[in-house]
N, C-alpha and C. Protein backbone atom coordinates (compact mmCIF):
# COMPACT_ATOMS: atom_id res chain seq x y z
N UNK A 1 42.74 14.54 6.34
CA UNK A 1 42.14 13.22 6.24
C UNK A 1 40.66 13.31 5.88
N UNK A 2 39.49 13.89 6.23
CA UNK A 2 38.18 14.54 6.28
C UNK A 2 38.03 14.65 4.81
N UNK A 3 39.02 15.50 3.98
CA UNK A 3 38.81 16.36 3.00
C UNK A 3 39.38 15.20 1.73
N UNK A 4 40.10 13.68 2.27
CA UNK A 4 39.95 12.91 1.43
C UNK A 4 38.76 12.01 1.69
N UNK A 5 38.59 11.67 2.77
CA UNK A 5 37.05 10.95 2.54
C UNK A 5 35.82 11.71 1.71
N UNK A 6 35.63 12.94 1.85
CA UNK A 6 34.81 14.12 0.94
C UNK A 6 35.06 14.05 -0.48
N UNK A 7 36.27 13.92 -0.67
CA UNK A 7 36.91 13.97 -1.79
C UNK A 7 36.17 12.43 -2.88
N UNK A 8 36.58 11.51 -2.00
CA UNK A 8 36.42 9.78 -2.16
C UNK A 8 34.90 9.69 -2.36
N UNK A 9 33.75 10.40 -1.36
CA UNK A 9 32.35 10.26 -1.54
C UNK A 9 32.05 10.77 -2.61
N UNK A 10 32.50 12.04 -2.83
CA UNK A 10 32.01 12.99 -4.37
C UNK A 10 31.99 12.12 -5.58
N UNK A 11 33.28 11.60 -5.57
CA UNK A 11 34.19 10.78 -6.68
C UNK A 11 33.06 9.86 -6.68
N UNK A 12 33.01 9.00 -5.53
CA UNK A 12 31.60 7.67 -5.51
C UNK A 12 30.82 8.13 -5.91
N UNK A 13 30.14 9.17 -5.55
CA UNK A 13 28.26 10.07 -5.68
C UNK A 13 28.89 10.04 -7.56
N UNK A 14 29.64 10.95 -8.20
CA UNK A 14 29.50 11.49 -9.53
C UNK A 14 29.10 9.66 -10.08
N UNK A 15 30.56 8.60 -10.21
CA UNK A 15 30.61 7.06 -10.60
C UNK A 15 29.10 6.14 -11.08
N UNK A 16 28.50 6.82 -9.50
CA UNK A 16 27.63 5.93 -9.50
C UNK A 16 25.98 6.59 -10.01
N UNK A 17 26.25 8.24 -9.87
CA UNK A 17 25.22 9.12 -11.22
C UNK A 17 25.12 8.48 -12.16
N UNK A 18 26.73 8.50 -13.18
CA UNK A 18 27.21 8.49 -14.26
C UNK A 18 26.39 6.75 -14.69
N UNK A 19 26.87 5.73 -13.82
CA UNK A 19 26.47 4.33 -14.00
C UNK A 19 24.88 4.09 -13.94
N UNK A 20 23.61 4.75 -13.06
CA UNK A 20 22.46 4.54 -13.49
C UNK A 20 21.91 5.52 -14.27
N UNK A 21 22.78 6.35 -14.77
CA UNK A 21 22.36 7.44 -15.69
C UNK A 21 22.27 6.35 -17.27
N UNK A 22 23.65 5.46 -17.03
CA UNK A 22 23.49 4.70 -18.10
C UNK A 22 22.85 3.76 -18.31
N UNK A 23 22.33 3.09 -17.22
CA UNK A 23 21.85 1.96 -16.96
C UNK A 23 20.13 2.38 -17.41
N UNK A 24 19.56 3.65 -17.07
CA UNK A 24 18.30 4.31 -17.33
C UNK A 24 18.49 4.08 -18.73
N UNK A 25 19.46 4.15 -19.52
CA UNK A 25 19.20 4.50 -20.77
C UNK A 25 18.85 3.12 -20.94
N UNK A 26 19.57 2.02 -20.91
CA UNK A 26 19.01 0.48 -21.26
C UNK A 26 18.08 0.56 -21.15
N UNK A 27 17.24 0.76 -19.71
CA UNK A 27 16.08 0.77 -19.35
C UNK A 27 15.04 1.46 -20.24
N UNK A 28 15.21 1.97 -21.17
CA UNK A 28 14.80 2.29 -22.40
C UNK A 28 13.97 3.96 -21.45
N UNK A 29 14.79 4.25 -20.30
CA UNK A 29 14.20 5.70 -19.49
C UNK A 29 15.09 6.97 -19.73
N UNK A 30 15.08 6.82 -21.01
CA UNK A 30 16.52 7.95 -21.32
C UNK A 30 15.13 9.23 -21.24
N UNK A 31 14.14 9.43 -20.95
CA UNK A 31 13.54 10.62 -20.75
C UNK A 31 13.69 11.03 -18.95
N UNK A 32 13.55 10.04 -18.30
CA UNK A 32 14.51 10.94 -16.75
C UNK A 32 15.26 9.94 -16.31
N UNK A 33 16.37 9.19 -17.18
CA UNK A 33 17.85 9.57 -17.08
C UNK A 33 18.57 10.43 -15.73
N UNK A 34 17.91 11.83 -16.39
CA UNK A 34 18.88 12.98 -15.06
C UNK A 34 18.15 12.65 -13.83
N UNK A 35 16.99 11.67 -13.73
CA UNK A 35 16.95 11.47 -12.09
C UNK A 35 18.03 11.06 -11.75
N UNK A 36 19.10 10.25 -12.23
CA UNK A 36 20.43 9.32 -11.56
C UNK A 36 21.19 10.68 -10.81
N UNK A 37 21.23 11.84 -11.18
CA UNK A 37 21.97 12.93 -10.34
C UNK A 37 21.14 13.59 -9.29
N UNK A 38 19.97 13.21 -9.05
CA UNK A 38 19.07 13.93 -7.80
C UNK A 38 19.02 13.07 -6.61
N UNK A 39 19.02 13.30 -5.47
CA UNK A 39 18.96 12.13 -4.54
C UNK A 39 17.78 12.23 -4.15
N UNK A 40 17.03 11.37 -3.96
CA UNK A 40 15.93 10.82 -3.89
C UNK A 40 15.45 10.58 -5.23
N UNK A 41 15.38 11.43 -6.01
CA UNK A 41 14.67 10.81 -7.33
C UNK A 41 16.00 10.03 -7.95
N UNK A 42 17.02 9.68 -7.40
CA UNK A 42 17.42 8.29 -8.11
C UNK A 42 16.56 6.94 -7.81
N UNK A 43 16.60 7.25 -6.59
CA UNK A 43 15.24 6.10 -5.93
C UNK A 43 14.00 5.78 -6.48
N UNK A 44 13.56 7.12 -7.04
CA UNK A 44 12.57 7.01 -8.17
C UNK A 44 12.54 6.31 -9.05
N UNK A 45 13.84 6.75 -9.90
CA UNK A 45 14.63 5.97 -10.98
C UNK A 45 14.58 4.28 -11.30
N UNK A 46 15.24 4.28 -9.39
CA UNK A 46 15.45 2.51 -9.59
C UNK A 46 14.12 1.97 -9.52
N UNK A 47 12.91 2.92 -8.71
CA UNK A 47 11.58 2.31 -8.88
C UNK A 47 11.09 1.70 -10.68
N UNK A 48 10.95 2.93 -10.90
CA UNK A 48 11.06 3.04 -12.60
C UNK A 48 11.67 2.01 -13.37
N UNK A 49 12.63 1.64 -12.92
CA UNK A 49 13.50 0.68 -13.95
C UNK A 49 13.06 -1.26 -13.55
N UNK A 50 12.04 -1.01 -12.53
CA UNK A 50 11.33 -1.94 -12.07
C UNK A 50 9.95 -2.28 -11.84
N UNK A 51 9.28 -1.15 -12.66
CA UNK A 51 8.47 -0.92 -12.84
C UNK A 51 6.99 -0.46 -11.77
N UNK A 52 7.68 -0.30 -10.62
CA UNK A 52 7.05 0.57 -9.49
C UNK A 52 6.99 1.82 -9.50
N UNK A 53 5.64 2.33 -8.87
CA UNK A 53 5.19 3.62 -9.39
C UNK A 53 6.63 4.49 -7.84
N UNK A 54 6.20 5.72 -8.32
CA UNK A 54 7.27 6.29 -7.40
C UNK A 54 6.70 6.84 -6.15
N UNK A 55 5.33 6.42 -6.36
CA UNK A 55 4.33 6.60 -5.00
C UNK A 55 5.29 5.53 -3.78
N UNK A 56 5.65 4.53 -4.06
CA UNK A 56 6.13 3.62 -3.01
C UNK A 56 7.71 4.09 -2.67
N UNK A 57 7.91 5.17 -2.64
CA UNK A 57 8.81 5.88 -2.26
C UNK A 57 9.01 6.35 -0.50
N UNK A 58 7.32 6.69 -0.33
CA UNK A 58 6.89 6.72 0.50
C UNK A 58 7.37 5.47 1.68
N UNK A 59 7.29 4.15 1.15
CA UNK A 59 7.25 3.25 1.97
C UNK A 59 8.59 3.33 3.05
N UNK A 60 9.74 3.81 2.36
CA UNK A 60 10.89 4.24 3.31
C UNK A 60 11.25 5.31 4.80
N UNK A 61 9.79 5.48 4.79
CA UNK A 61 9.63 6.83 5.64
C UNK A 61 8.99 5.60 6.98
N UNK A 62 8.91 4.47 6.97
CA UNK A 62 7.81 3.09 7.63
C UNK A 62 9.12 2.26 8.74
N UNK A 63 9.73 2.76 9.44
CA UNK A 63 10.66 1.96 10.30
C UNK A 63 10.49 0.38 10.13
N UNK A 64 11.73 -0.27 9.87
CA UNK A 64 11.95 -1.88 9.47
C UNK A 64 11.20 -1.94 8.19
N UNK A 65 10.06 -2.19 7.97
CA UNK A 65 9.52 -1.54 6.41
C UNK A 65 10.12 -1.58 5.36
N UNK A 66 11.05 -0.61 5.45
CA UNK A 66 11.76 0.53 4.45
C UNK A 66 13.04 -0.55 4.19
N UNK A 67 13.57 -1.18 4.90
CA UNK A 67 14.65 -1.89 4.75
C UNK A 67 14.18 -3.37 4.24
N UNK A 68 13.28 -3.67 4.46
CA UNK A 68 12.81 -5.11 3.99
C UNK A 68 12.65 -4.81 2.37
N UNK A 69 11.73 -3.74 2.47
CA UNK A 69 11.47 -3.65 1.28
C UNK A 69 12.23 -2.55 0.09
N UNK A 70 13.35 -2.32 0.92
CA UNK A 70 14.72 -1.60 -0.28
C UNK A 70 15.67 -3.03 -0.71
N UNK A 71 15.37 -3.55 0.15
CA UNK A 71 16.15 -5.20 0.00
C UNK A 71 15.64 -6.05 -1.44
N UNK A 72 14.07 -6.40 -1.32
CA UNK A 72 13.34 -6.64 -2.34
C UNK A 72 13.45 -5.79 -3.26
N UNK A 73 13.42 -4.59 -3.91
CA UNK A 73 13.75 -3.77 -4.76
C UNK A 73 14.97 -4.17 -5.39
N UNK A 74 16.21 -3.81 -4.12
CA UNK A 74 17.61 -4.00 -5.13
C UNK A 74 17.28 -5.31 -5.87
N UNK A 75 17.02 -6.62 -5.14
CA UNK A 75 17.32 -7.94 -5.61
C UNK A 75 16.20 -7.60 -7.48
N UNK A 76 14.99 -6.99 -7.38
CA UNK A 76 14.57 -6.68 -8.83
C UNK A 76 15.14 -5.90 -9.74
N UNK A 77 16.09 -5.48 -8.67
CA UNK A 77 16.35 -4.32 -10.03
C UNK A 77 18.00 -4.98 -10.68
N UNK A 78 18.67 -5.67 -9.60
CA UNK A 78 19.66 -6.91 -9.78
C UNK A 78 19.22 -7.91 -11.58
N UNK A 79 18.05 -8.77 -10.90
CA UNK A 79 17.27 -9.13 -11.85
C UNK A 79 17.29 -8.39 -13.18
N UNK A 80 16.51 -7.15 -13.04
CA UNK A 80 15.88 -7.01 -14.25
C UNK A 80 17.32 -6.29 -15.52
N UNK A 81 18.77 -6.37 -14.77
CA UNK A 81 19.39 -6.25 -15.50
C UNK A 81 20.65 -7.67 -15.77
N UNK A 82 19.79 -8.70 -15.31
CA UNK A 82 20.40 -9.98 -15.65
C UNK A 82 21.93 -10.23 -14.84
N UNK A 83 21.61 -10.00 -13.65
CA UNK A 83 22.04 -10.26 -12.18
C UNK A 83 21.84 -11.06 -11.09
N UNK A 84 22.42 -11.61 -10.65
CA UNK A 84 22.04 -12.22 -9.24
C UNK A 84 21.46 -11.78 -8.29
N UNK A 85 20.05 -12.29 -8.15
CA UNK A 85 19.67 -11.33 -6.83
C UNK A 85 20.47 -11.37 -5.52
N UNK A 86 21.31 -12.68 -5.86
CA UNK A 86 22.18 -12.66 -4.53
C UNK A 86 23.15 -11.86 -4.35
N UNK A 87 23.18 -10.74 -5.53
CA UNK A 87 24.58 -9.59 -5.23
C UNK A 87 23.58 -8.75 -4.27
N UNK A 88 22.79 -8.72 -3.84
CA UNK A 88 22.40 -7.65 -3.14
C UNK A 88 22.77 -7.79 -1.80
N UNK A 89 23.25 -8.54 -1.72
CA UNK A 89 23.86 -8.82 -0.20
C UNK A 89 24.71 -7.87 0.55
N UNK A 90 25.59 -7.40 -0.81
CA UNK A 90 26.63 -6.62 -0.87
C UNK A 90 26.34 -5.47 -0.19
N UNK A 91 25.16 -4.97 -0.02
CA UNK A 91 24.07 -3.79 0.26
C UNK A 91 24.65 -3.74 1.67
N UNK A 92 25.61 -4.54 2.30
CA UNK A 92 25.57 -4.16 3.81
C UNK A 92 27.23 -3.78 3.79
N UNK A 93 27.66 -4.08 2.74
CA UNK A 93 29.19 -2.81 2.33
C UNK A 93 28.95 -1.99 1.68
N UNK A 94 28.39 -0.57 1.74
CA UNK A 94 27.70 0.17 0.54
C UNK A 94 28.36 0.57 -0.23
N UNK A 95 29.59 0.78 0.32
CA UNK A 95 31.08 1.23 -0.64
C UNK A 95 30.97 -0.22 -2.00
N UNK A 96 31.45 -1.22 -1.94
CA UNK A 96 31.28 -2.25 -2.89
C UNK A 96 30.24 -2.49 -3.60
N UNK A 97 28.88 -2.04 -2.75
CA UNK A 97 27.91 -2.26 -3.38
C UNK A 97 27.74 -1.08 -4.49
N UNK A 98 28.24 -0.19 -3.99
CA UNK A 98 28.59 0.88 -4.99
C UNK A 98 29.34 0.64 -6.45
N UNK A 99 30.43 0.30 -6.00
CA UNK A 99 31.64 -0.51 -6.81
C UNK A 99 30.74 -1.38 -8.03
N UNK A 100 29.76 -2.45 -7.48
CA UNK A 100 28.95 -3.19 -8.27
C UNK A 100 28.61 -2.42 -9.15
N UNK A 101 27.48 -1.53 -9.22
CA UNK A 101 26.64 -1.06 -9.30
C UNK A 101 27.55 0.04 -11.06
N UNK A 102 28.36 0.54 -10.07
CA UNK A 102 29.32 1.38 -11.11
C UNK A 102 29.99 0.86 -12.27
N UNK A 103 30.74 -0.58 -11.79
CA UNK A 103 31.07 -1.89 -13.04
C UNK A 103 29.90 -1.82 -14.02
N UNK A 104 28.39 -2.03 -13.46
CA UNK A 104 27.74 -2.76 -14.14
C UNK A 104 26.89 -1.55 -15.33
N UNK A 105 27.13 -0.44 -14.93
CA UNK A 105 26.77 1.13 -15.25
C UNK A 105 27.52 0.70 -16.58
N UNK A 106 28.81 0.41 -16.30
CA UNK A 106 30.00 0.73 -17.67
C UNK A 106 30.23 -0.40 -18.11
N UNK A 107 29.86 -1.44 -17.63
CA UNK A 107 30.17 -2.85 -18.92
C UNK A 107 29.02 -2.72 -20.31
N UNK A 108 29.64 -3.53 -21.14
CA UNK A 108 28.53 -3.24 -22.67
C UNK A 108 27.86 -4.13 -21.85
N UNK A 109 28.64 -5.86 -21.62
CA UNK A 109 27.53 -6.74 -21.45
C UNK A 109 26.10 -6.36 -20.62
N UNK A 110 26.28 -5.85 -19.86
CA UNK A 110 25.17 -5.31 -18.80
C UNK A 110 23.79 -5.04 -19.86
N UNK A 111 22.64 -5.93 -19.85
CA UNK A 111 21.38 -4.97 -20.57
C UNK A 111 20.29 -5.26 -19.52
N UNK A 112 19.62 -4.86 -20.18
CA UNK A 112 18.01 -4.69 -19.43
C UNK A 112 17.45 -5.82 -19.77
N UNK A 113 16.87 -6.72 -18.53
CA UNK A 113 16.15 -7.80 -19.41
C UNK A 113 14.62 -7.76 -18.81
N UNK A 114 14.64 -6.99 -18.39
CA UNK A 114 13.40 -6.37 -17.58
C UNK A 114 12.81 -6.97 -16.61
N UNK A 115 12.54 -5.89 -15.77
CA UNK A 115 12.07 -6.83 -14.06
C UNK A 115 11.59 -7.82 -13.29
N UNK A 116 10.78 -8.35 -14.71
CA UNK A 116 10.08 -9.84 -13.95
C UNK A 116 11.49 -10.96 -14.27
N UNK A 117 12.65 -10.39 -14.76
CA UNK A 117 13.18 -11.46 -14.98
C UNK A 117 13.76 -12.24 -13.57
């Protein structure tokens, strides 16, 4: 049983590489792209694709902090690819929110309309 949940996370972890690997490219960040396979510098990534420096990376290390303001992030980075900020809700099923995230990696419609949107 163990060795299919392991199995199921990998499968999620590669999905959801693969989906902001693509999504970087809209983002016109096809030069680190391969952050989408590093953990933590995907975080970078989504900074990047929202136009926050990756200094505020830091801010997650700030108890309650870190969650207010990963909240505000997703809902921009929702945005800046012509999303509902209200899918970020989803953020408290991470599995689905995953799911989102991976759809929106592999649809054409999906573009960048950039962060202030």
């Amino acid at each position: 049983m163990l060795v299919l949940v392991y199995l199921i996370d990998i499968a999620l972890y590669i999905l959801t590489s693969i989906a902001f690997y693509r999504l970087a490219k809209k983002a016109g960040l096809a030069r680190i792209a391969w952050f989408a396979w590093v953990p933590v510098l995907n975080i970078v990534l989504q900074l990047k694709m929202i136009q926050k420096s990756a200094w505020w990376i830091l801010i997650l290390l700030v108890p309650i902090v870190n969650v207010i303001f990963f909240i505000i992030w997703q809902v921009k980075l929702c945005r800046a690819f012509g999303h509902s900020g209200a899918n970020v809700w989803w953020i408290l099923i991470p599995f689905v929110y995953n799911i989102i995230w991976i759809v929106w990696g592999f649809e054409k419609e999906t573009q960048y309309v950039g962060f202030w949107a």
